[in-house]
Each structure stands twice: as structure tokens, then as C-alpha cells.
N, C-alpha and C. Protein backbone atom coordinates (compact mmCIF):
# COMPACT_ATOMS: atom_id res chain seq x y z
N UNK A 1 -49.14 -10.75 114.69
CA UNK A 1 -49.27 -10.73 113.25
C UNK A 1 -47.91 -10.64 112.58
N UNK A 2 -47.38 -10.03 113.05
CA UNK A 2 -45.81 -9.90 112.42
C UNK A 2 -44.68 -11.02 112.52
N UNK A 3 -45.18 -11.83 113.68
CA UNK A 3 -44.07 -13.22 113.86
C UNK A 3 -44.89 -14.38 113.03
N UNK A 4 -46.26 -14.13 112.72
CA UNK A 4 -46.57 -15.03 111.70
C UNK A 4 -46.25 -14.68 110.23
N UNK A 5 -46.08 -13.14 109.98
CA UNK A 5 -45.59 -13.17 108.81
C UNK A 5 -43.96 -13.15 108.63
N UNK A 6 -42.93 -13.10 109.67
CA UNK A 6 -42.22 -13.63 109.56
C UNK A 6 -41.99 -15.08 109.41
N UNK A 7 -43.09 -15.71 110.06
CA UNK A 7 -42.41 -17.15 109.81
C UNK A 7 -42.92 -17.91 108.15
N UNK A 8 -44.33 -17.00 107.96
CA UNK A 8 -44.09 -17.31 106.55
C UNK A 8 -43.14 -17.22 105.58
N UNK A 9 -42.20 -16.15 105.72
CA UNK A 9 -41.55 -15.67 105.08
C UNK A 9 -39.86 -16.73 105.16
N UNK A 10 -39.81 -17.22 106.32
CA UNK A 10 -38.46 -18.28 106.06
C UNK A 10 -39.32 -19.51 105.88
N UNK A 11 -40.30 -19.88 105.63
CA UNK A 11 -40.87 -21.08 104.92
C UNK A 11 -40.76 -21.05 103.54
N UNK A 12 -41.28 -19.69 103.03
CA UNK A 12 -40.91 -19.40 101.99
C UNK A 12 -39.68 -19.58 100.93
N UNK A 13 -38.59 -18.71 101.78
CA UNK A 13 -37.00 -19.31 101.72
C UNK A 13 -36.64 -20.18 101.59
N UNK A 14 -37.16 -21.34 102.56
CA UNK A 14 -36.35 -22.80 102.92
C UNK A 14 -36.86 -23.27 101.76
N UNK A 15 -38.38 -23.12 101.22
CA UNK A 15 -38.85 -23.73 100.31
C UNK A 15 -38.19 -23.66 98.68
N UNK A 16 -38.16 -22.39 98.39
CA UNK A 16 -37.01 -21.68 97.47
C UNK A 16 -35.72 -22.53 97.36
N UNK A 17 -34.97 -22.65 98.49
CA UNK A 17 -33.57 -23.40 98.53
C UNK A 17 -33.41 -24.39 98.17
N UNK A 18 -34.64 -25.26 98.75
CA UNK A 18 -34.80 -27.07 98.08
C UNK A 18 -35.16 -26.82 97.05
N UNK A 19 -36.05 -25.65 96.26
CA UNK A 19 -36.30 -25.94 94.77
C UNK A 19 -35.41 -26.12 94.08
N UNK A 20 -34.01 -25.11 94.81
CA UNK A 20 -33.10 -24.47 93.54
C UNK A 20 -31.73 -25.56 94.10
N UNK A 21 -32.25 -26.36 94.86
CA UNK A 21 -31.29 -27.82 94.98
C UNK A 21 -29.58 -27.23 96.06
N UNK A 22 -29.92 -26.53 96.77
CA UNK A 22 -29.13 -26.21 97.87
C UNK A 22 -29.00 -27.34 98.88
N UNK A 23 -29.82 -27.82 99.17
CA UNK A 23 -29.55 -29.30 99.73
C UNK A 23 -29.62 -30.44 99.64
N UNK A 24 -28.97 -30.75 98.57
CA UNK A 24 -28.92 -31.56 97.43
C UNK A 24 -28.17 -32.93 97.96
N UNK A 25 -27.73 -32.61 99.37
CA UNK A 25 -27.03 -33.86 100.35
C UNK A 25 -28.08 -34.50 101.10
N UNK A 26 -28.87 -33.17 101.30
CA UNK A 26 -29.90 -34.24 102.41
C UNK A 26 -31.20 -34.59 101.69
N UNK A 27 -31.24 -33.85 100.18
CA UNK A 27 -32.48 -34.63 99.38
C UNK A 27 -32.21 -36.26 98.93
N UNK A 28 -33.12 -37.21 99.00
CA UNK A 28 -32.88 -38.23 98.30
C UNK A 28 -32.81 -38.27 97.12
N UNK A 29 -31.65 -39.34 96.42
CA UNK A 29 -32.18 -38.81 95.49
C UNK A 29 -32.27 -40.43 94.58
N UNK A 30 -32.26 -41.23 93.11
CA UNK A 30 -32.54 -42.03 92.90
C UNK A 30 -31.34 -43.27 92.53
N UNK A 31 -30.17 -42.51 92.26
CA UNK A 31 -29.65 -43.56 92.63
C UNK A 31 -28.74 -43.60 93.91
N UNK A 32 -28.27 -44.91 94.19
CA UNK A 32 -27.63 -45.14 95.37
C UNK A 32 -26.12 -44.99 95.47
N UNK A 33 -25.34 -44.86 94.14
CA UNK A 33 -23.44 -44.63 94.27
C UNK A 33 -23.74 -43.06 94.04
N UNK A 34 -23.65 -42.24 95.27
CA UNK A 34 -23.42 -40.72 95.27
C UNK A 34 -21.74 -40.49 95.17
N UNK A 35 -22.30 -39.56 94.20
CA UNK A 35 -20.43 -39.17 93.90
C UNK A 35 -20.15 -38.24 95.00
N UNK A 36 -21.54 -38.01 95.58
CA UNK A 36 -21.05 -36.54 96.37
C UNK A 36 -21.66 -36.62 97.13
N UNK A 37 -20.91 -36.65 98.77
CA UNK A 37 -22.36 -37.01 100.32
C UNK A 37 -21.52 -35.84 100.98
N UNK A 38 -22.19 -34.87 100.96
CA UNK A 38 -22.03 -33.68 102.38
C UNK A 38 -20.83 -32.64 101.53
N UNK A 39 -20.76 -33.01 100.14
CA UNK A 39 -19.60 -32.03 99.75
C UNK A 39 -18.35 -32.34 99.87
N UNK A 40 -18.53 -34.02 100.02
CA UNK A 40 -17.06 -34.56 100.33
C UNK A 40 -16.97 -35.75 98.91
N UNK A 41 -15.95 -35.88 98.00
CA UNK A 41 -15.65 -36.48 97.20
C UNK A 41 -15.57 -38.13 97.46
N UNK A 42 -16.84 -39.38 97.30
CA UNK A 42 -16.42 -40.61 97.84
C UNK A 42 -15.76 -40.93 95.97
N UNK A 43 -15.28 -42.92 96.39
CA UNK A 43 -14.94 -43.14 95.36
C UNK A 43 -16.24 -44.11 94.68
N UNK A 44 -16.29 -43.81 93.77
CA UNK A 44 -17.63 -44.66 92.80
C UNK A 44 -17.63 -46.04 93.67
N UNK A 45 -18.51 -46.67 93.39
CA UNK A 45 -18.77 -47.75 94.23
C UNK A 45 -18.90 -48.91 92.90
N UNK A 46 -18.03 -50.05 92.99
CA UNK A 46 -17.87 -51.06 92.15
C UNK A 46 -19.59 -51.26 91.91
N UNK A 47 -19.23 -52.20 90.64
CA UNK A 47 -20.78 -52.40 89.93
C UNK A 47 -20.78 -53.80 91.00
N UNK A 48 -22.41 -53.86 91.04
CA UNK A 48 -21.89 -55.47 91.37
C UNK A 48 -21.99 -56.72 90.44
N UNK A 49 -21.61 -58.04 91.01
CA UNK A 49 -21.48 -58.63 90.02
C UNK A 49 -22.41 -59.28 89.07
N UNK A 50 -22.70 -59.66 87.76
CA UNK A 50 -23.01 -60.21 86.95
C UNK A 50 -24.03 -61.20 87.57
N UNK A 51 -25.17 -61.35 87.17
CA UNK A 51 -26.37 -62.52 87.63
C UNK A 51 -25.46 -63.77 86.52
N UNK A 52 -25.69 -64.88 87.60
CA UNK A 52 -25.15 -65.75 86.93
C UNK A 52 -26.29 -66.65 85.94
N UNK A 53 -27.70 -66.27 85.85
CA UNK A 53 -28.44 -66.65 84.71
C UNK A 53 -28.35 -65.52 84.03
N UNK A 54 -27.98 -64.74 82.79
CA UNK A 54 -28.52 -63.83 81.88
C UNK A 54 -29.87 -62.55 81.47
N UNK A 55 -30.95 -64.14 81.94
CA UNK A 55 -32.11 -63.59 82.12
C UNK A 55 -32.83 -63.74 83.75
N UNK A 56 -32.48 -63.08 84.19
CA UNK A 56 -33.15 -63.19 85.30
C UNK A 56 -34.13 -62.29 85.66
N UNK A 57 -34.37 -61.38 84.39
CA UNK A 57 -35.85 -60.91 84.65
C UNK A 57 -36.77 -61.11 83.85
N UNK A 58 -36.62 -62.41 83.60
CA UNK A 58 -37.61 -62.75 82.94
C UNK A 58 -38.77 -63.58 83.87
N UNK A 59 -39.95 -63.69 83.56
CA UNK A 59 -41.21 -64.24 84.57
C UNK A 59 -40.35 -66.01 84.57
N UNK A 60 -40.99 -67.01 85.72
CA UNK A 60 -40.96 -68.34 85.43
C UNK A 60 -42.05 -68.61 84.69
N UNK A 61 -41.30 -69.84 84.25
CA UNK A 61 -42.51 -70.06 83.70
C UNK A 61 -43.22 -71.90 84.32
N UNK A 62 -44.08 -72.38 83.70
CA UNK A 62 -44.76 -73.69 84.53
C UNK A 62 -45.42 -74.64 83.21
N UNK A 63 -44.55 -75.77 83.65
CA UNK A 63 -45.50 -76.68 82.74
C UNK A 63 -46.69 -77.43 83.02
N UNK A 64 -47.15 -77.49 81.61
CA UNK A 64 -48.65 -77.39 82.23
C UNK A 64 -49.06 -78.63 82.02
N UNK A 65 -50.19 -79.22 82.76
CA UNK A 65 -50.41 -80.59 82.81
C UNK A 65 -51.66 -81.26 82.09
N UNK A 66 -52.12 -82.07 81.96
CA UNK A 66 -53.15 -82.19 80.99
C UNK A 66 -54.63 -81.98 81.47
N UNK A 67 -54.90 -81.56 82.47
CA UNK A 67 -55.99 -80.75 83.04
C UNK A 67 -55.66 -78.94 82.40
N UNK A 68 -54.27 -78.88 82.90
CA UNK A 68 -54.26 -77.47 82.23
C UNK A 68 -54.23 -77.16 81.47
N UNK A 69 -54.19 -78.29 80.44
CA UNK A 69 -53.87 -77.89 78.96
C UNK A 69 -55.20 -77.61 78.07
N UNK A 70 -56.29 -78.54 78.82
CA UNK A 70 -57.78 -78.37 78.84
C UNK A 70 -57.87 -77.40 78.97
N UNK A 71 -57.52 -76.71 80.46
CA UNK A 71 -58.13 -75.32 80.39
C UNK A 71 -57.55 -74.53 79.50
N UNK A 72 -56.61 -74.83 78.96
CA UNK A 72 -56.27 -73.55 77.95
C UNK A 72 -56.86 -73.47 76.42
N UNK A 73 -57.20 -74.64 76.13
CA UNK A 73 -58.23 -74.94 75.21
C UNK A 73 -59.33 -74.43 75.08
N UNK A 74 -59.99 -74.70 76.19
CA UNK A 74 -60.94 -74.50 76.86
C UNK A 74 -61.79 -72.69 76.60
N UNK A 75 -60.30 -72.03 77.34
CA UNK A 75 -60.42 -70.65 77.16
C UNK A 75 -60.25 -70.06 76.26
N UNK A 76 -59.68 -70.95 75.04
CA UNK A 76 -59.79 -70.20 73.85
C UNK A 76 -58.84 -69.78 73.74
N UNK A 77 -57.83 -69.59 74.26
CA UNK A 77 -56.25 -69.34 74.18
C UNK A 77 -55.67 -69.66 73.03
N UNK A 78 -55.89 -71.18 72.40
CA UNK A 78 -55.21 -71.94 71.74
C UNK A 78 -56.24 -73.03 71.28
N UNK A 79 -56.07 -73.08 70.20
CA UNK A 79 -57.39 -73.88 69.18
C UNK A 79 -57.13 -75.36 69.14
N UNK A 80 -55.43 -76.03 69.53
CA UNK A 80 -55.15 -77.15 69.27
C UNK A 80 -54.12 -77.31 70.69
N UNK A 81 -54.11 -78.78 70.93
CA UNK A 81 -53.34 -78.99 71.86
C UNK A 81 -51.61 -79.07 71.58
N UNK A 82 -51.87 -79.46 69.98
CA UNK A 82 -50.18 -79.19 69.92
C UNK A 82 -50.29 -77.99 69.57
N UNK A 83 -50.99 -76.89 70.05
CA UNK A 83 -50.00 -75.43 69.71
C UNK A 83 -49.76 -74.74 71.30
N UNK A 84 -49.90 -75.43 72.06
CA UNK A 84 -49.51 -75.30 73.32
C UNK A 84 -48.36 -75.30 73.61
N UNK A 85 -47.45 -74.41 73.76
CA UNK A 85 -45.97 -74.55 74.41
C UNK A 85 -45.47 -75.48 74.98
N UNK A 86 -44.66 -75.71 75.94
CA UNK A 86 -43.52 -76.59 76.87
C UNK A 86 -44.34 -76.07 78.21
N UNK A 87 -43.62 -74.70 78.05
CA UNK A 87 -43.42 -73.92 79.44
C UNK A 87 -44.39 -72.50 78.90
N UNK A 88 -45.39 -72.35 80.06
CA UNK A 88 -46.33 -71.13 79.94
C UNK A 88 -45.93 -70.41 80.98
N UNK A 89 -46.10 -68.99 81.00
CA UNK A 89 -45.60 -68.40 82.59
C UNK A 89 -47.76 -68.73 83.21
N UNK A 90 -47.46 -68.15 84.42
CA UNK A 90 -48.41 -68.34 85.37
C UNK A 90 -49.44 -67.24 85.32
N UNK A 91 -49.10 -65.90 84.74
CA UNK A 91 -50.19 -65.08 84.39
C UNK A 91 -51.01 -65.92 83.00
N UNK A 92 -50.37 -66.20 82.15
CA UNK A 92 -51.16 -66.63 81.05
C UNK A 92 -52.18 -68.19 81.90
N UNK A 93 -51.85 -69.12 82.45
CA UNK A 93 -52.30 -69.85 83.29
C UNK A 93 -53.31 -69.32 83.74
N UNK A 94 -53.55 -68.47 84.98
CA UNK A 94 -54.22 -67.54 85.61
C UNK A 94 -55.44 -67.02 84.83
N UNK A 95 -54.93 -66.48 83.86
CA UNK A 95 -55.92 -66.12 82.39
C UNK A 95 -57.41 -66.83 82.26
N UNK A 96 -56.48 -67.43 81.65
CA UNK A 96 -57.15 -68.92 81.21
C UNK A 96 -58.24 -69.43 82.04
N UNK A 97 -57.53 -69.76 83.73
CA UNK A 97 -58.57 -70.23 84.31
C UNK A 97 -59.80 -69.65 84.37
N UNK A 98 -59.09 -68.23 84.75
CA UNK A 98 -60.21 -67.22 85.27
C UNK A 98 -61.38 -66.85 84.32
N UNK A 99 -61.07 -66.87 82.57
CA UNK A 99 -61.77 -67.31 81.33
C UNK A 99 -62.54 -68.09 81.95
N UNK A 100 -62.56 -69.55 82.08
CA UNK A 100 -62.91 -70.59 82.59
C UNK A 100 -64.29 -70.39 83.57
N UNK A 101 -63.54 -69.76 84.26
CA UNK A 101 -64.70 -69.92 85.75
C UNK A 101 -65.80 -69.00 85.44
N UNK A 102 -65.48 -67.77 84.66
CA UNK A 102 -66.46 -66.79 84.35
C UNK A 102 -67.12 -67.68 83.22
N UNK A 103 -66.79 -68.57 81.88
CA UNK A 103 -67.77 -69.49 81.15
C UNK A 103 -68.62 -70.20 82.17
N UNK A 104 -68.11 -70.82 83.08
CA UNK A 104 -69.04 -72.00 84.21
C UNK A 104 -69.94 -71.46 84.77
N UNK A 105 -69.49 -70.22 85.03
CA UNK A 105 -70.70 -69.15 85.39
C UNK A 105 -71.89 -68.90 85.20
N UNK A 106 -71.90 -68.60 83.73
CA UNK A 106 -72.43 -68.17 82.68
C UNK A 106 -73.57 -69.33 82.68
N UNK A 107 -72.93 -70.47 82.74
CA UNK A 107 -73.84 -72.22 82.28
C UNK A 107 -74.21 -72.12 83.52
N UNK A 108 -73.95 -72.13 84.50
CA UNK A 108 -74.72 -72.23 85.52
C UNK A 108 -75.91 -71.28 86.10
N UNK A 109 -75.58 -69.96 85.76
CA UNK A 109 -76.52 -68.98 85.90
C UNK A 109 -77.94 -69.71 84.56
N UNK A 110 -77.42 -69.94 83.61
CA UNK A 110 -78.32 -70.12 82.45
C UNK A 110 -79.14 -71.71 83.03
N UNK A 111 -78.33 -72.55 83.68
CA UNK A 111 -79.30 -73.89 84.11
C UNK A 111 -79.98 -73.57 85.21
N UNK A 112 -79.65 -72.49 85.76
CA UNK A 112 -80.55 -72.48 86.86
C UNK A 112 -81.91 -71.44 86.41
N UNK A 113 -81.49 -70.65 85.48
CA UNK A 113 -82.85 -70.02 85.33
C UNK A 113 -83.79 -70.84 84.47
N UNK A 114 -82.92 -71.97 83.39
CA UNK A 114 -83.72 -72.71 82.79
C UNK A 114 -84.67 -74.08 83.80
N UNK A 115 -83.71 -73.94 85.01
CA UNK A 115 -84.50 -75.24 85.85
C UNK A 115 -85.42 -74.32 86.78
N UNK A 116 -85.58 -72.77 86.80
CA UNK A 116 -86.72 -72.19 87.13
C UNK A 116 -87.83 -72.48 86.52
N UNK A 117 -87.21 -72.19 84.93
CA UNK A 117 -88.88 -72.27 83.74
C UNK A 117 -89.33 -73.39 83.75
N UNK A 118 -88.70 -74.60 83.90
CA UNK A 118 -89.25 -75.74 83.76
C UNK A 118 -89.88 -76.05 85.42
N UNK A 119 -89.49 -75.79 86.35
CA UNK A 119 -90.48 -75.88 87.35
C UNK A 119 -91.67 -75.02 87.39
N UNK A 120 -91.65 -73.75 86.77
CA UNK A 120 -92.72 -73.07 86.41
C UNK A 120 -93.92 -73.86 85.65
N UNK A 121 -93.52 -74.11 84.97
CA UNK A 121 -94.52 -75.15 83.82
C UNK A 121 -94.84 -76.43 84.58
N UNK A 122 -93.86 -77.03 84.47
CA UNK A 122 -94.64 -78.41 85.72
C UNK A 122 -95.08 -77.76 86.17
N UNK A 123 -95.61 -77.11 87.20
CA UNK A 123 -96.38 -76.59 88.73
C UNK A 123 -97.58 -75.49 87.93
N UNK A 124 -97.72 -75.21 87.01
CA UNK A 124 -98.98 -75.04 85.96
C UNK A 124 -99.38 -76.71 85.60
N UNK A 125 -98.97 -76.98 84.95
CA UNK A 125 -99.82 -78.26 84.66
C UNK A 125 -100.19 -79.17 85.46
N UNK A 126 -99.17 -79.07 86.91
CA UNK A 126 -100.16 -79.66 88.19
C UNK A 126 -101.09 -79.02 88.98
N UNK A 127 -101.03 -77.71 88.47
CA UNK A 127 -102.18 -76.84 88.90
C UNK A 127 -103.30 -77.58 88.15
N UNK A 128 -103.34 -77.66 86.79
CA UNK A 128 -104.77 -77.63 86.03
C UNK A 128 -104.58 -79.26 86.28
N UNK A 129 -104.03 -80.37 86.47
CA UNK A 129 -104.74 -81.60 86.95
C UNK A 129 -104.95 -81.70 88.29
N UNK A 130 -105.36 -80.53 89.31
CA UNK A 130 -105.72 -80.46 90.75
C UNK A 130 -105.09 -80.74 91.12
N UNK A 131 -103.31 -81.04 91.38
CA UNK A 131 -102.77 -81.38 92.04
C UNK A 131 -101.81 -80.69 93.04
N UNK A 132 -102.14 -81.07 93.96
CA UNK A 132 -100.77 -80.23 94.98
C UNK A 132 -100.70 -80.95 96.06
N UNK A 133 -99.53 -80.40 96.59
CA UNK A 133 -98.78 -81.10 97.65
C UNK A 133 -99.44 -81.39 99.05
N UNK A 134 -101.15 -81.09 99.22
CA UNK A 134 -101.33 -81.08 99.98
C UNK A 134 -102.53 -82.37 100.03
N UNK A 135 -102.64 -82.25 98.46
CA UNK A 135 -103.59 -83.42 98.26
C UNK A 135 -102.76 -84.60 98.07
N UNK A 136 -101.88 -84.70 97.76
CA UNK A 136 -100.37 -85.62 97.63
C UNK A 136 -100.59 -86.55 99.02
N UNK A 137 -100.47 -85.19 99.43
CA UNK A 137 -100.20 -85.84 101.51
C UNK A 137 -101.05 -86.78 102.00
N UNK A 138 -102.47 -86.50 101.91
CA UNK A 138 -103.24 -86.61 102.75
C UNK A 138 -104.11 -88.04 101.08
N UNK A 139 -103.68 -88.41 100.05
CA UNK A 139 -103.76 -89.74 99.90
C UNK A 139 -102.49 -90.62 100.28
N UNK A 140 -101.56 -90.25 100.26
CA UNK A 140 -100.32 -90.67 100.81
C UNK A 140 -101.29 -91.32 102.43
N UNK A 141 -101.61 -90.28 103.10
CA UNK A 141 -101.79 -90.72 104.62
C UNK A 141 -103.03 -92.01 104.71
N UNK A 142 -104.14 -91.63 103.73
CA UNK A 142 -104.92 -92.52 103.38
C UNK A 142 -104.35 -94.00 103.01
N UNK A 143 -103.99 -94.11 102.17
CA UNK A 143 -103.26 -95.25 101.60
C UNK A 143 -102.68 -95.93 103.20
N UNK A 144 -101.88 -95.13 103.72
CA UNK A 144 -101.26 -95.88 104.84
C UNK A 144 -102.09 -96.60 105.89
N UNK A 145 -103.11 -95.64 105.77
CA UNK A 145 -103.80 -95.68 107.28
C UNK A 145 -104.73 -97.01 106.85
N UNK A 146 -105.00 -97.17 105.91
CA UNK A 146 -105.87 -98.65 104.82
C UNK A 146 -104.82 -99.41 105.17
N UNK A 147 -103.64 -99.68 104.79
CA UNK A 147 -102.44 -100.56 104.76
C UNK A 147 -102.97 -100.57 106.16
N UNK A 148 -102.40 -99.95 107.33
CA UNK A 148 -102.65 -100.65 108.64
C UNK A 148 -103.72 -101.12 108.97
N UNK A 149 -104.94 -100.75 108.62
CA UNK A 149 -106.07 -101.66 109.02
C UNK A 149 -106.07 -102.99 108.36
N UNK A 150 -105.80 -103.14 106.85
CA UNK A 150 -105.13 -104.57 107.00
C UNK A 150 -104.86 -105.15 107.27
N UNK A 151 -103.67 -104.70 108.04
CA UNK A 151 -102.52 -105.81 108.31
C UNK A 151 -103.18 -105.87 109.90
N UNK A 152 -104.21 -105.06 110.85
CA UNK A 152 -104.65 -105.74 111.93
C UNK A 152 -105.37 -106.50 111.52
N UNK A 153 -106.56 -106.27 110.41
CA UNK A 153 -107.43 -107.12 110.07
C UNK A 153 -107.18 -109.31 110.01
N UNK A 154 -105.77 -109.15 109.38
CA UNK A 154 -104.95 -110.02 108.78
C UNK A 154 -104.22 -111.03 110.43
N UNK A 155 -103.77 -110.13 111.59
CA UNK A 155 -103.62 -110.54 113.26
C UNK A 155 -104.43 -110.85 113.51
């Protein structure tokens, strides 16, 4: 019991020391030119050089082609084709489509439940003129089976 509460007790400590920044060499820390490694004086570390575009954090951007320009229409982005930019970056692109695919969605979920109702209704009204697929068949088979006695009749 006593060597466990000793060892709590320099956990404790060590913990204390890093709070109060005693090892302030071996903490990381955020930037990378340390004025100070181990308590020894380095010299600043040159900047580096200059990006030779200005903006180089800025997104690319992509021109868009006349399918894409649809879709941006399309999505409602932009009401006219000349208010469409040059150059769009690729999130706004992305946008757009994805607008897009969730509308197609939408029409397609809606034609397919509408080409449910309408097979619903046909298949009522071929209910009430007796019709089904089974009586379909079997004049279908009739018809044929007449056609071939014919045509032996006819040999």
C-alpha cells in the first residue's frame, strides 16, 4: 500500500511539472523555428521563400462545359446562362450536381409510384371485364392449336 501511494505521488509531481512547463524542450510545441532546443540558444531559421503565384491558397477552379452549365441551371444556382462565370471551383460544381441527382430522384420515385396507380386501375378494370392472364393464355393456346389443324387440314 505504501509503494502504491508513493508512486501516486511522483505521478502527481511529474504531472504538476508539465503543467507548469518545466519541460518545455521535450513538449511539442506549434511552431517549428524553436528559439530554444534543450536550453541551448539556435539561430532563427530563415523564412522560406515567397510562393511564386500570390494566391496559392486559393481553391482551383474548372471551366465548365455546356452539359455543366445545364446542370447549374438546372440546380438553381443561377437563373441565366450568361450569369455563369468563366471559371467555377469544383465544390460549387459538386453542389450543383448533387442538387441534380437528389431532383431525378424525386421524378423518379414520383413515376414510379404514379406507374404503380396506373397499373392498379388497369388490373381493376381487367378485373371487371373478366380478364386475366390466365384466360389470355389458354385463348392464345386455342387460337394456335385451330391455326394448326388448318394448316394439316390444308396438307
Amino acid at each position: 500500500m505504501e509503494t502504491f501511494r508513493g508512486l501516486r505521488l511522483a505521478a502527481g509531481s511529474c504531472f504538476r511539472l508539465c503543467q507548469r512547463g518545466a519541460f518545455s524542450g521535450v513538449r511539442p510545441t506549434r511552431n517549428y523555428d524553436l528559439k530554444r532546443i534543450s536550453g541551448f540558444c539556435t539561430k532563427p531559421q530563415e523564412s522560406p521563400k515567397a510562393p511564386s503565384h500570390p494566391h496559392s491558397h486559393r481553391v482551383p477552379l474548372h471551366k465548365p462545359t455546356n452539359w455543366e452549365r445545364k446542370i447549374l441551371i438546372w440546380s438553381g444556382r443561377f437563373k441565366k446562362e450568361d450569369e455563369i462565370p468563366d471559371f467555377i471551383s469544383f465544390e460549387m460544381l459538386d453542389a450543383a450536381k448533387n442538387k441534380v441527382r437528389v431532383k431525378m430522384s424525386y421524378i423518379m420515385i414520383a413515376l414510379t409510384v404514379a406507374g404503380c396507380i396506373l397499373m392498379i386501375t388497369e388490373g381493376k378494370k381487367a378485373a371487371k371485364r373478366n380478364e386475366s392472364l390466365t384466360s389470355l393464355n389458354l385463348q392464345k393456346k386455342a387460337r394456335l392449336r385451330e391455326e394448326a389443324a388448318m394448316k394439316d387440314k390444308t396438307e
